[in-house]
N, C-alpha and C. Protein backbone atom coordinates (compact mmCIF):
# COMPACT_ATOMS: atom_id res chain seq x y z
N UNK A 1 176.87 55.66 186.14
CA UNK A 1 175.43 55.79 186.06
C UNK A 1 175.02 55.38 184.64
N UNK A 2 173.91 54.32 184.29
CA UNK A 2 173.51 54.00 183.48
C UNK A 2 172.59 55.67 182.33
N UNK A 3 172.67 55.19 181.25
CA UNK A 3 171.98 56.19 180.62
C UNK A 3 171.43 55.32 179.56
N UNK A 4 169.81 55.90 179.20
CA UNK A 4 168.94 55.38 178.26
C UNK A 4 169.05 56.96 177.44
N UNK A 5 169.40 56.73 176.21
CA UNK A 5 168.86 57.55 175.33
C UNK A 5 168.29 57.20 174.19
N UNK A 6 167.30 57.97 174.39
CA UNK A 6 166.22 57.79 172.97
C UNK A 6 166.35 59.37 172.22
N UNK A 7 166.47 58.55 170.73
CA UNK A 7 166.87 59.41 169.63
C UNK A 7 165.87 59.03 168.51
N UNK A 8 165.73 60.41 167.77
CA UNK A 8 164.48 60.35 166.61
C UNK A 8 165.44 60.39 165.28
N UNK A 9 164.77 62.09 165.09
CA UNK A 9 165.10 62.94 163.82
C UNK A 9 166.70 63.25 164.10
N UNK A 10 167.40 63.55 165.32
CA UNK A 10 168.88 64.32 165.47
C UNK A 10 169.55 63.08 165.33
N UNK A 11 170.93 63.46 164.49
CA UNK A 11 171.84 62.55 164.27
C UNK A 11 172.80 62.21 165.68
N UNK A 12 173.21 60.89 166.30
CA UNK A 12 173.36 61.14 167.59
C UNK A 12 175.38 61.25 167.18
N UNK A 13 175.84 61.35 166.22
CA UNK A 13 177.11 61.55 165.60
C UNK A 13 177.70 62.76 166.17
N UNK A 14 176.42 63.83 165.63
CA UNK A 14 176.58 65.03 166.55
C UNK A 14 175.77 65.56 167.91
N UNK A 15 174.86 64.91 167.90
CA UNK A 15 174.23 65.12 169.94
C UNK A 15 174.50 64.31 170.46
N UNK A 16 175.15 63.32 170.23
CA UNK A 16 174.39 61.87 171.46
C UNK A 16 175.24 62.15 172.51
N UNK A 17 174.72 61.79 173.61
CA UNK A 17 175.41 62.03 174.76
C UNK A 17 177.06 61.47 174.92
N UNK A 18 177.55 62.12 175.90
CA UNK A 18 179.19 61.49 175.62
C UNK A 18 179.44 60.34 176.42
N UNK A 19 179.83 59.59 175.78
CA UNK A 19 180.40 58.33 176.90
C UNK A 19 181.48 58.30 177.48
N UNK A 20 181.56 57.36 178.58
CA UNK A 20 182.74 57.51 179.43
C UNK A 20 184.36 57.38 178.64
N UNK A 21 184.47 57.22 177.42
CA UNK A 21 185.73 56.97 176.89
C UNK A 21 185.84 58.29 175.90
N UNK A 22 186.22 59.16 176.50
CA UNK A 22 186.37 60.45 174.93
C UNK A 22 187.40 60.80 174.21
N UNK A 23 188.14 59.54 174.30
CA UNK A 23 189.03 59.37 173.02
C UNK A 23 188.72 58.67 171.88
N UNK A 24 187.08 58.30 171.89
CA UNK A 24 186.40 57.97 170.87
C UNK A 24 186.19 59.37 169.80
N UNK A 25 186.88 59.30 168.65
CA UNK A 25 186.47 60.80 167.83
C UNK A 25 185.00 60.57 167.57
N UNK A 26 184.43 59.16 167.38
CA UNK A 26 182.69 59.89 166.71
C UNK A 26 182.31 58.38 167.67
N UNK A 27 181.84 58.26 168.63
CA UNK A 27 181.65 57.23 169.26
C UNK A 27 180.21 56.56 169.12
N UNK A 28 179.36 57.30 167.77
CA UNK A 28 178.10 56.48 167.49
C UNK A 28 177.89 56.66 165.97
N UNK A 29 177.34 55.50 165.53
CA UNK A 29 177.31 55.92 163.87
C UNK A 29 175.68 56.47 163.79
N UNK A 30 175.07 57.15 162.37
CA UNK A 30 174.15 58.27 162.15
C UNK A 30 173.23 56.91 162.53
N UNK A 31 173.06 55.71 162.48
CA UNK A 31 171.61 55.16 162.30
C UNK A 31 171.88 53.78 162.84
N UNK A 32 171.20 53.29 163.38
CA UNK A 32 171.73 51.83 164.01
C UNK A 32 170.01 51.84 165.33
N UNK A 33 169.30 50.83 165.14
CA UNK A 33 168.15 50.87 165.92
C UNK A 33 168.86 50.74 168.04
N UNK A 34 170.15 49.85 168.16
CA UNK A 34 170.60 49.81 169.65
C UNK A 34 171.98 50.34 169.14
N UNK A 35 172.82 51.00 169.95
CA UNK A 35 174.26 51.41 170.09
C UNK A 35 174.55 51.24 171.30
N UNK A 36 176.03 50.95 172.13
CA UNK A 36 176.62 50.83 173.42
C UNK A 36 177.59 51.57 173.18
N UNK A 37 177.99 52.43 174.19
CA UNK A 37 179.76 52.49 174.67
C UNK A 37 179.17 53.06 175.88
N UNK A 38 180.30 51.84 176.55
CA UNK A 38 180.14 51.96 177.58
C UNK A 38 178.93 51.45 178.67
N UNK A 39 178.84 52.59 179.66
CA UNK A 39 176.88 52.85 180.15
C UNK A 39 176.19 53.45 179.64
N UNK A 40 176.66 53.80 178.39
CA UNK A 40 175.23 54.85 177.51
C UNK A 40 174.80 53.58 176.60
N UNK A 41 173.63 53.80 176.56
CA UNK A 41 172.38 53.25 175.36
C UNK A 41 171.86 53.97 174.51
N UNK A 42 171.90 53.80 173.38
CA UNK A 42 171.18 55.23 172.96
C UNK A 42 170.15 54.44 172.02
N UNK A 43 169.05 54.61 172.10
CA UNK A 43 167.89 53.87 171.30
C UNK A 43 167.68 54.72 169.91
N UNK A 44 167.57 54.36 168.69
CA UNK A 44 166.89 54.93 167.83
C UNK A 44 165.48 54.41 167.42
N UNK A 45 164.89 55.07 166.22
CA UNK A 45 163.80 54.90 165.59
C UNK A 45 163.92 53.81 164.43
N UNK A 46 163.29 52.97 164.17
CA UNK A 46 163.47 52.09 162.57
C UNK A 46 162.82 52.93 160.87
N UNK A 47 162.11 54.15 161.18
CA UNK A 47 162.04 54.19 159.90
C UNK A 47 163.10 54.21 159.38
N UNK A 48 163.21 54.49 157.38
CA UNK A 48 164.30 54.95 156.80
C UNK A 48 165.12 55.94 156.91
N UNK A 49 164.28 57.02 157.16
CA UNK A 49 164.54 58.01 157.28
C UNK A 49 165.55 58.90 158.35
N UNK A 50 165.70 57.63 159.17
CA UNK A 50 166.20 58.48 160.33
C UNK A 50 168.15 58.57 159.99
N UNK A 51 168.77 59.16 160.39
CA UNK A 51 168.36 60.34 160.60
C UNK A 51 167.75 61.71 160.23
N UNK A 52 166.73 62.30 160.01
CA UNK A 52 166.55 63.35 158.99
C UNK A 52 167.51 64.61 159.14
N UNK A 53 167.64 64.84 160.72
CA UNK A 53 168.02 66.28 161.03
C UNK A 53 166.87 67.02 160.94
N UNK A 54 165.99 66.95 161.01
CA UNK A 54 164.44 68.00 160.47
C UNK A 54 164.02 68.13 162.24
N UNK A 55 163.16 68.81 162.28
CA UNK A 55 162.43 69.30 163.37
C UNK A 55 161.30 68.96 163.33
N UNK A 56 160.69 67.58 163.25
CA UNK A 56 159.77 67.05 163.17
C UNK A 56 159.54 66.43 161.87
N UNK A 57 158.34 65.52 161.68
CA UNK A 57 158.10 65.59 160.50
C UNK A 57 157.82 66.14 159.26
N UNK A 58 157.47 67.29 159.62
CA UNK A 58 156.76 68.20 159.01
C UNK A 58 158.01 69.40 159.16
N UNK A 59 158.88 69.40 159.62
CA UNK A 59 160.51 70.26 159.92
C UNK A 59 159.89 71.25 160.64
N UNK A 60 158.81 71.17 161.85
CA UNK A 60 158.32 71.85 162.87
C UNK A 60 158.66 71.88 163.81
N UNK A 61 158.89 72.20 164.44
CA UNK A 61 159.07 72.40 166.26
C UNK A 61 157.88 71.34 167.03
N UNK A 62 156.37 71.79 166.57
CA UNK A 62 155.79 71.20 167.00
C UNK A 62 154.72 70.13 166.27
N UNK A 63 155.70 69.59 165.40
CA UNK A 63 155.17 68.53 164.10
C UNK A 63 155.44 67.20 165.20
N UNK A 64 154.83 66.19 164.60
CA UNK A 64 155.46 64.89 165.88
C UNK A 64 156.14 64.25 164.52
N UNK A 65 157.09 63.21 165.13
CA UNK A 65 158.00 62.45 165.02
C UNK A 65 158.27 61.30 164.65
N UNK A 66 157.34 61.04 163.41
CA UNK A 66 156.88 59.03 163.31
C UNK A 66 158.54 58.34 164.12
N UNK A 67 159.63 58.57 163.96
CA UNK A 67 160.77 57.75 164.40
C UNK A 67 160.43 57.52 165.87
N UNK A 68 159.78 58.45 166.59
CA UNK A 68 159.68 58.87 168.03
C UNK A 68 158.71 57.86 168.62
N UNK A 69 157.54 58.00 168.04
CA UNK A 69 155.83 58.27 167.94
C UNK A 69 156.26 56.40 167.92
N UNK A 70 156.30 55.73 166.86
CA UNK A 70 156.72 54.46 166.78
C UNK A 70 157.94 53.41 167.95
N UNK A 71 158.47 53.99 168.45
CA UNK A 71 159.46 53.42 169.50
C UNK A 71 158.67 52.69 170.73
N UNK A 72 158.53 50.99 170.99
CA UNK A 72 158.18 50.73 171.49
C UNK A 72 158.31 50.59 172.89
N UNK A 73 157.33 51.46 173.73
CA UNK A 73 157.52 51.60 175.22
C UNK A 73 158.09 50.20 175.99
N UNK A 74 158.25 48.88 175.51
CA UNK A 74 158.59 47.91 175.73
C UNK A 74 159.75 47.46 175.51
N UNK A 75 160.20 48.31 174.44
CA UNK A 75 161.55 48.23 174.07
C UNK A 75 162.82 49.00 174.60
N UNK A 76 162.23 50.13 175.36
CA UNK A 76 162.70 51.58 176.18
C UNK A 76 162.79 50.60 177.64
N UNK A 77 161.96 50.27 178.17
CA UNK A 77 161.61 49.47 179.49
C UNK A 77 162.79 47.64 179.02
N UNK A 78 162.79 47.39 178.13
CA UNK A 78 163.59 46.12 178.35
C UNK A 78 165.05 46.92 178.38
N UNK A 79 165.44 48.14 177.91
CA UNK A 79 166.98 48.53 177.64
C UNK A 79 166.97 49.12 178.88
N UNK A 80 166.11 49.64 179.65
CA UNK A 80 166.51 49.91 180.97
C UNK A 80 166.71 48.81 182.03
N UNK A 81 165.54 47.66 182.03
CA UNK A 81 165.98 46.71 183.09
C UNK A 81 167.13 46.15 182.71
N UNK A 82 167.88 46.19 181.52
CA UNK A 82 168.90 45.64 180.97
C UNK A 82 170.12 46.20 181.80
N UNK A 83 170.10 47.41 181.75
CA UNK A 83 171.42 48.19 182.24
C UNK A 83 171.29 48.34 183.61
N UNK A 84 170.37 48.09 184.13
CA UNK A 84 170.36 47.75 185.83
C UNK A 84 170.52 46.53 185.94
N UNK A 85 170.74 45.52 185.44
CA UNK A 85 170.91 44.24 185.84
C UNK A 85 169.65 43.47 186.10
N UNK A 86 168.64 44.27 185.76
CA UNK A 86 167.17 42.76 186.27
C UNK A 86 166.46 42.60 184.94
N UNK A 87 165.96 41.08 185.74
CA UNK A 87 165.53 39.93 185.03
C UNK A 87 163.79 40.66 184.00
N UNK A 88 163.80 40.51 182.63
CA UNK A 88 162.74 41.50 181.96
C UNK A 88 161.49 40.46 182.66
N UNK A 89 160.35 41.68 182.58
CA UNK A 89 159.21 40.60 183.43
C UNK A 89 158.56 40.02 182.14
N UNK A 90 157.92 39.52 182.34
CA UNK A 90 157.20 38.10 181.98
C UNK A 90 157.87 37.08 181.20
């Protein structure tokens, strides 16, 4: 099963989802805008900053996320038709 993950502020070193090979000891590095192993995708954010580890911008719960907030819905939608195999539209 394909997986899209989108990642902000959390380092995906220590959350990112696990991929099918787990004899990888750290199978994603802290910052990289696309990563693969495997069927996982894991999308990040382009500011500098990322990864912060913070809880928002503001290190809130309910602060928003410029890394997040900035991720283009076009760019989420081309990494998915990607990993299903179809052709991006237009």
């Amino acid at each position: 099963m394909p997986v899209i993950a989108l990642y902000g502020p959390i380092n995906p070193r220590y959350f990112g989802p696990w991929p099918p090979n787990p004899t990888l000891a750290v199978p994603y590095v802290s910052h990289a805008l696309v990563q693969r192993v495997g069927k996982v995708t894991l999308l990040q954010g382009s500011p500098p900053c990322v990864p912060c580890d913070r809880a928002g911008c503001e290190d809130r719960n309910d602060s928003a996320s410029v890394c997040l907030l900035t991720m283009a819905p076009a760019r989420v939608v081309a990494e998915v038709d990607r990993a299903l195999g179809r052709a991006p539209l237009g």
